[in-house]
C-alpha atoms as a PDB file:
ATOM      1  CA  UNK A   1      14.876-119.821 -14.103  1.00  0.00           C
ATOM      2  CA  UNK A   2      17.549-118.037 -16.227  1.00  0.00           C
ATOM      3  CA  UNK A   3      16.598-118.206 -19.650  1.00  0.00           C
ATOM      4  CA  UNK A   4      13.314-119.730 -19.017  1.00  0.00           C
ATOM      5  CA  UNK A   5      11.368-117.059 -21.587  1.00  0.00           C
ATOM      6  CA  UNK A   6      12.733-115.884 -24.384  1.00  0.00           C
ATOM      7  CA  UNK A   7      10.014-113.882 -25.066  1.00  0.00           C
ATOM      8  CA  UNK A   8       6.512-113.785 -23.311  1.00  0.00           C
ATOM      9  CA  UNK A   9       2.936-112.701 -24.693  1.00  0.00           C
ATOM     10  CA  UNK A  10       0.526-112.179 -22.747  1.00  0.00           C
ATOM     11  CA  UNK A  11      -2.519-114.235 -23.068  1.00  0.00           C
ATOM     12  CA  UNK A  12      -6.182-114.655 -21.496  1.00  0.00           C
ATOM     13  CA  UNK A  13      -8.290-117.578 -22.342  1.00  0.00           C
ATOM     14  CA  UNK A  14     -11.425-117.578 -20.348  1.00  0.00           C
ATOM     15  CA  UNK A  15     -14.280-120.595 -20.548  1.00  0.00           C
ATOM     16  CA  UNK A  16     -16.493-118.758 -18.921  1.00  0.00           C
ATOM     17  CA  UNK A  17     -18.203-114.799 -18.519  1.00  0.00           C
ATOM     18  CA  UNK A  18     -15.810-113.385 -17.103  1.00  0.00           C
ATOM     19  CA  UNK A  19     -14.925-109.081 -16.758  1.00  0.00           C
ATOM     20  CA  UNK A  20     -11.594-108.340 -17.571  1.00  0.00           C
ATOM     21  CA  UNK A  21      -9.979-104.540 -17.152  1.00  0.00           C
ATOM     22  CA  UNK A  22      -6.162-104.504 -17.857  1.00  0.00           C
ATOM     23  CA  UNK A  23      -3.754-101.973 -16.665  1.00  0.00           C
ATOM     24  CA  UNK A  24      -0.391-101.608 -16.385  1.00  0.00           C
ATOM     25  CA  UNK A  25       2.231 -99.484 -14.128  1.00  0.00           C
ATOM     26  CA  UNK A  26       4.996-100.410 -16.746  1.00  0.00           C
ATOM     27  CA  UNK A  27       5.477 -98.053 -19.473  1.00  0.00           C
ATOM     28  CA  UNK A  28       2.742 -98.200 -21.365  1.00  0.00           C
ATOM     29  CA  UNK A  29      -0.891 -99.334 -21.137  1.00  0.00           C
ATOM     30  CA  UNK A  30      -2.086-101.440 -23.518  1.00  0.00           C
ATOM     31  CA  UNK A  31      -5.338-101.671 -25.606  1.00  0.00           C
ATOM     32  CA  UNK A  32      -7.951-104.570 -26.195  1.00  0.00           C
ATOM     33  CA  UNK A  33      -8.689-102.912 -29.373  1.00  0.00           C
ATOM     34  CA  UNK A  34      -5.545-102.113 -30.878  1.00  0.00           C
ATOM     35  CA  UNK A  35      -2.774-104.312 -28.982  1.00  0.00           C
ATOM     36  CA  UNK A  36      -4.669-107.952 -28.716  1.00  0.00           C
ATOM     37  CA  UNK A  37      -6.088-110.665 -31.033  1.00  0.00           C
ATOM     38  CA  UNK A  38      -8.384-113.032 -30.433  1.00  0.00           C
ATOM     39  CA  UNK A  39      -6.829-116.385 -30.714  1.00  0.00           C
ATOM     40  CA  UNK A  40      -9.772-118.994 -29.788  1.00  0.00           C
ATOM     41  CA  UNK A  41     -13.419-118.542 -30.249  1.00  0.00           C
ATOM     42  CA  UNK A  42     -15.681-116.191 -31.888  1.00  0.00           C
ATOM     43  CA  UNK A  43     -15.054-112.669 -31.977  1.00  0.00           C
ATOM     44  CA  UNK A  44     -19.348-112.802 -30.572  1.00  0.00           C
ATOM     45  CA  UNK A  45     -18.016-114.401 -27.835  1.00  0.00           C
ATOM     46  CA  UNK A  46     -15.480-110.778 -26.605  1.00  0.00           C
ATOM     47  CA  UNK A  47     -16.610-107.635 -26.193  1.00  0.00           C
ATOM     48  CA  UNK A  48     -14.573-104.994 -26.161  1.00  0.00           C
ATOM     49  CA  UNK A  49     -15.444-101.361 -24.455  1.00  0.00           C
ATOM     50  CA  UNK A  50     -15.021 -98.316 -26.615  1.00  0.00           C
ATOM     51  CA  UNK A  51     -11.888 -97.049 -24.968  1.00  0.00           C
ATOM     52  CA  UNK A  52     -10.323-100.917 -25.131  1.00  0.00           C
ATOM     53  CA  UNK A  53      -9.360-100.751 -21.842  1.00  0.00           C
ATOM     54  CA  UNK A  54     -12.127-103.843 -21.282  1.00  0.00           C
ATOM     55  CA  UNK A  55     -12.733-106.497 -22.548  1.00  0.00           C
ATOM     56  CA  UNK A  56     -15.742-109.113 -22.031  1.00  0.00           C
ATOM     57  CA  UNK A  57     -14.851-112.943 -22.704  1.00  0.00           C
ATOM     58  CA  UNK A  58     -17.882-115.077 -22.654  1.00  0.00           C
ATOM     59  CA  UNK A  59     -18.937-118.555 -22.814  1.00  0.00           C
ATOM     60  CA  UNK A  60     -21.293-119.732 -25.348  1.00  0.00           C
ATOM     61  CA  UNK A  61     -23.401-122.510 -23.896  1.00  0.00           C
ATOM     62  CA  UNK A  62     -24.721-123.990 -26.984  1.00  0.00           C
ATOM     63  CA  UNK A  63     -21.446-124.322 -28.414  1.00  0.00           C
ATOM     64  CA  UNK A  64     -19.217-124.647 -25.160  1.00  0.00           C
ATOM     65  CA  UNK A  65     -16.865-122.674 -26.369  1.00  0.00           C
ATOM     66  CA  UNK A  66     -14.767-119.584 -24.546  1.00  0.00           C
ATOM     67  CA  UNK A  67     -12.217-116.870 -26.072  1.00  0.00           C
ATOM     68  CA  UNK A  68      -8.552-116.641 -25.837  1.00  0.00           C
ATOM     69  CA  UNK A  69      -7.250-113.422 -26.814  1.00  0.00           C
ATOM     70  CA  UNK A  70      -3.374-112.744 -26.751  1.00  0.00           C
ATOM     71  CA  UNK A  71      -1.065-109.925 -26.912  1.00  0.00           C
ATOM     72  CA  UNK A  72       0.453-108.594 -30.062  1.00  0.00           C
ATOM     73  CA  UNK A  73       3.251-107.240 -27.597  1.00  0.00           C
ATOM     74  CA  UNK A  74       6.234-109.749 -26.282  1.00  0.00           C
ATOM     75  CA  UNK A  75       7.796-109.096 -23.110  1.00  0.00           C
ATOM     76  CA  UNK A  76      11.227-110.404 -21.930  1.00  0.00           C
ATOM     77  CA  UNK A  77      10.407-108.968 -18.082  1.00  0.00           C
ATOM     78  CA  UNK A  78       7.592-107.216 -15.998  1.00  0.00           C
ATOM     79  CA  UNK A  79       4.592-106.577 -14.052  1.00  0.00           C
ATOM     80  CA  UNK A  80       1.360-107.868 -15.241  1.00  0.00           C
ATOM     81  CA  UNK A  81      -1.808-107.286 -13.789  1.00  0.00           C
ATOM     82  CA  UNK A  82      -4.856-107.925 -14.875  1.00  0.00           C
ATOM     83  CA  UNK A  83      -8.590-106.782 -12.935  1.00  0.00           C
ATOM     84  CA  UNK A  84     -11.187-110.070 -12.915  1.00  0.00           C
ATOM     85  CA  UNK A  85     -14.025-110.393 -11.953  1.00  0.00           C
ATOM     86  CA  UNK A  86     -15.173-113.648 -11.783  1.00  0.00           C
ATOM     87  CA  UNK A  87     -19.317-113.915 -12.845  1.00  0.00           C
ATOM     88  CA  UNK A  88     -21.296-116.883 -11.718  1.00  0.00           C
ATOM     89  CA  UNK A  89     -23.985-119.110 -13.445  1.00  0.00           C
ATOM     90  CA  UNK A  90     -27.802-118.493 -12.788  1.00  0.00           C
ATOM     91  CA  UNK A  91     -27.697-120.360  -9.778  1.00  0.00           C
ATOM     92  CA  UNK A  92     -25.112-118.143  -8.293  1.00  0.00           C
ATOM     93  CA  UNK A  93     -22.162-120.696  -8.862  1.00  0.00           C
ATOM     94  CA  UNK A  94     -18.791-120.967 -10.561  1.00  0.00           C
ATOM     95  CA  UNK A  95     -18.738-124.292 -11.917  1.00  0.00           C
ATOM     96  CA  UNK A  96     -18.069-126.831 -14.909  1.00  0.00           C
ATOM     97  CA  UNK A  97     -15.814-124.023 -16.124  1.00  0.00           C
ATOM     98  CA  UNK A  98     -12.184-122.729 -15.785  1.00  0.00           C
ATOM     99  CA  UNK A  99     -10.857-119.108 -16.888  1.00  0.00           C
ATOM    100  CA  UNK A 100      -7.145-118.408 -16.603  1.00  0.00           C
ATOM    101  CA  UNK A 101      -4.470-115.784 -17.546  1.00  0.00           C
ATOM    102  CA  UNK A 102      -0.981-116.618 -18.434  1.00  0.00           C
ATOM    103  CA  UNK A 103       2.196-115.616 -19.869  1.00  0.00           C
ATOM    104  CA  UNK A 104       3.352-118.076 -22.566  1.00  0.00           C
ATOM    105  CA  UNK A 105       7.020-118.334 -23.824  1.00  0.00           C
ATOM    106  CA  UNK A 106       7.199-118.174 -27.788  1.00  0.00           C
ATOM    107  CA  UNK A 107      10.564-120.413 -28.043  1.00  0.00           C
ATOM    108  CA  UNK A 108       8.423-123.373 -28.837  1.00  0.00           C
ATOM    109  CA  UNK A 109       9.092-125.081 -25.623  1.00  0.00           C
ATOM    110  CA  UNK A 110       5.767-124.982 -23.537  1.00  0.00           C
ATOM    111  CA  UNK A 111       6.439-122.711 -21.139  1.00  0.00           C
ATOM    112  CA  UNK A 112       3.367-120.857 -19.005  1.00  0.00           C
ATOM    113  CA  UNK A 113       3.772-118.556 -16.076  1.00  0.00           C
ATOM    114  CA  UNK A 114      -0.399-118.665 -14.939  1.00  0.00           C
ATOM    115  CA  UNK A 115      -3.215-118.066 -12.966  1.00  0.00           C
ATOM    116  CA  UNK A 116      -6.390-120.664 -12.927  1.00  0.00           C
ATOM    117  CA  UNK A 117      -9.563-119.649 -11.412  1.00  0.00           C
ATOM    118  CA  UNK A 118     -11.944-122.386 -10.620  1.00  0.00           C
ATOM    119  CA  UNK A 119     -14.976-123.815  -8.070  1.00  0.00           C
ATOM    120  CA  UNK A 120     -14.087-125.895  -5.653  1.00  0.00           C
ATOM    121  CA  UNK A 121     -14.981-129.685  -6.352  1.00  0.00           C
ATOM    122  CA  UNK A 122     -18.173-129.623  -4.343  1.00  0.00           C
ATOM    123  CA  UNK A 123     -19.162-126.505  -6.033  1.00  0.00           C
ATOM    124  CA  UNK A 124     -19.064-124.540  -2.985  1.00  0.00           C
ATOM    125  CA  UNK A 125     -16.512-121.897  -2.865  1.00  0.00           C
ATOM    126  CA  UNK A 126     -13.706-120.751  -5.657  1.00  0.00           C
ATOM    127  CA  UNK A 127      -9.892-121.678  -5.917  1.00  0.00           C
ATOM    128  CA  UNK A 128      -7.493-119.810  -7.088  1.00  0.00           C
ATOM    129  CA  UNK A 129      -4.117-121.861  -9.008  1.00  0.00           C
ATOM    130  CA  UNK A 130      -0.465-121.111  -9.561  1.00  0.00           C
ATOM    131  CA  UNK A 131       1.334-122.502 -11.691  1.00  0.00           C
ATOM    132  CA  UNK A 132       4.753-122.377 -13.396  1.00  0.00           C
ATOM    133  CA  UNK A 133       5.218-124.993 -16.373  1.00  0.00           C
ATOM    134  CA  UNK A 134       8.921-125.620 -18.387  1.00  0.00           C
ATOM    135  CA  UNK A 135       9.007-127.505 -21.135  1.00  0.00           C
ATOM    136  CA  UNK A 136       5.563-128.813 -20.638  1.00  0.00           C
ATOM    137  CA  UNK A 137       6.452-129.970 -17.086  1.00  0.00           C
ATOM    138  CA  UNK A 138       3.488-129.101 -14.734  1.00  0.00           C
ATOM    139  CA  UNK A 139       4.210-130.348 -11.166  1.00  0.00           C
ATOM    140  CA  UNK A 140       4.397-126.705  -9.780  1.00  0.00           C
ATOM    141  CA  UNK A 141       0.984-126.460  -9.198  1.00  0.00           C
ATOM    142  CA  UNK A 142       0.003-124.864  -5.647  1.00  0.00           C
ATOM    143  CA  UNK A 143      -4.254-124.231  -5.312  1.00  0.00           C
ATOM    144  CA  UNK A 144      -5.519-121.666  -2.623  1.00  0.00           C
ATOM    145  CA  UNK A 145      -9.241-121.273  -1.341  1.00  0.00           C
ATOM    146  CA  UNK A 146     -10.229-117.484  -1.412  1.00  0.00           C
ATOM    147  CA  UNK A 147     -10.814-115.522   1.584  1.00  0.00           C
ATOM    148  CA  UNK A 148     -13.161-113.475  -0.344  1.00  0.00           C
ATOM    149  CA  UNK A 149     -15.551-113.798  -2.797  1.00  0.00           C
ATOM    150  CA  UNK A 150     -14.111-113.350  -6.381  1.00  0.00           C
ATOM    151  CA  UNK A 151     -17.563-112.597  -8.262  1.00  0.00           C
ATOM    152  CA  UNK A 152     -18.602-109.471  -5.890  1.00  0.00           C
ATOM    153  CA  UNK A 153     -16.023-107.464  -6.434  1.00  0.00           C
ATOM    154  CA  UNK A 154     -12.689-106.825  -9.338  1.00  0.00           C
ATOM    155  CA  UNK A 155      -9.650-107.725  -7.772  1.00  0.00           C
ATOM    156  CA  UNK A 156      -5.888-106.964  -9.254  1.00  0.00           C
ATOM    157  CA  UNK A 157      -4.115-110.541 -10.212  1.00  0.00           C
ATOM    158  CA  UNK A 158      -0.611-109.710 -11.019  1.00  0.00           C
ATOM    159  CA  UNK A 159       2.496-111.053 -12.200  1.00  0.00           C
ATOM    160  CA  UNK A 160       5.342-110.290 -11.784  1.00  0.00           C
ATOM    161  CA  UNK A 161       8.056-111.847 -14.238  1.00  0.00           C
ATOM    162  CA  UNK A 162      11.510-111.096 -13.218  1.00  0.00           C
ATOM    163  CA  UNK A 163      15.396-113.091 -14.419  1.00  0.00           C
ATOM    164  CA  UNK A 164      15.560-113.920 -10.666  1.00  0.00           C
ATOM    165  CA  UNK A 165      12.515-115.737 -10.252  1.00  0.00           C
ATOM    166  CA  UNK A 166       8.390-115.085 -10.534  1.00  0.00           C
ATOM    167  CA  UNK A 167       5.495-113.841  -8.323  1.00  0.00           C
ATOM    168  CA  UNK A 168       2.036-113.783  -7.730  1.00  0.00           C
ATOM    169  CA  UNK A 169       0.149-110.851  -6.048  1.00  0.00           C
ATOM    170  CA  UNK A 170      -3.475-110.369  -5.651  1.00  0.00           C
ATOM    171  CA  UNK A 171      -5.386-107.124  -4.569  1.00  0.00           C
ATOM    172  CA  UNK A 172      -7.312-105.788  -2.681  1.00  0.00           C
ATOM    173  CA  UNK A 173      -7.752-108.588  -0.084  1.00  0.00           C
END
């Protein structure tokens, strides 16, 4: 993976409502107010708390449309986590929508380092995806059930981005 990123920014592009708290035990903490834009969607469709620290993507129904907001911030290496919490429908489901979070190169090659979150097909149950793409090539997929449910609870999805190779933590189990 040498030379795989360039440079990364960090982006979250959600389809559905979705609670997002970032932190990070780097060196600095960043800011949904001050250190991300919102790439896709209407700014109605993210709110952002007072002290930035969270940010709320939603889905508009009418429209079908999510929000992406990105980084201003580029990182060549690092740890990023991010705290979800996935929300469900009226009927108590996860469905007909996927949310993920990602770290994109910006050398023009399409190159993703990424979570997905999704229901399973039969609508019962969530997955969670992996996924490393390089130079658009996608075939690095791997899917895992949860052993927990993702929309009772925020749970720590990080990333950790290194020159020797990428990983995927969550927490708490």
């Amino acid at each position: 993976m040498k030379g795989l990123f360039t440079r990364l920014s960090m982006a979250l592009l959600w389809a559905h409502l979705i609670n997002i708290a970032h932190s990070s035990h780097a060196f600095h903490l960043l800011k949904f107010n001050r250190d991300f834009r919102i790439t896709q969607g209407s700014k109605n469709n993210v709110h952002i708390s007072g002290d930035g620290n969270m940010a709320t993507l939603m889905l508009n129904k009418k429209a079908d449309v999510g929000a992406e907001v990105v980084s201003h911030e580029q990182f060549l290496f690092g740890r990023f986590d991010v705290k979800i919490k996935l929300l469900p429908d009226e009927q108590g489901r996860f469905t007909g929508a996927a949310a993920s979070y990602y770290l994109i190169g910006t050398s023009g090659n399409h190159d993703e380092i990424r979570y997905d979150f999704s229901s399973n097909e039969n609508g019962q149950g969530y997955m969670l995806g992996t996924n490393i793409v390089i130079n658009g090539n996608r075939d690095r997929e791997i899917s895992f059930s949860f052993e927990f449910d993702p929309t009772k609870d925020y749970h720590t999805y990080s990333m950790l981005n290194f020159r020797v190779g990428s990983y995927w933590i969550v927490s708490p189990l």
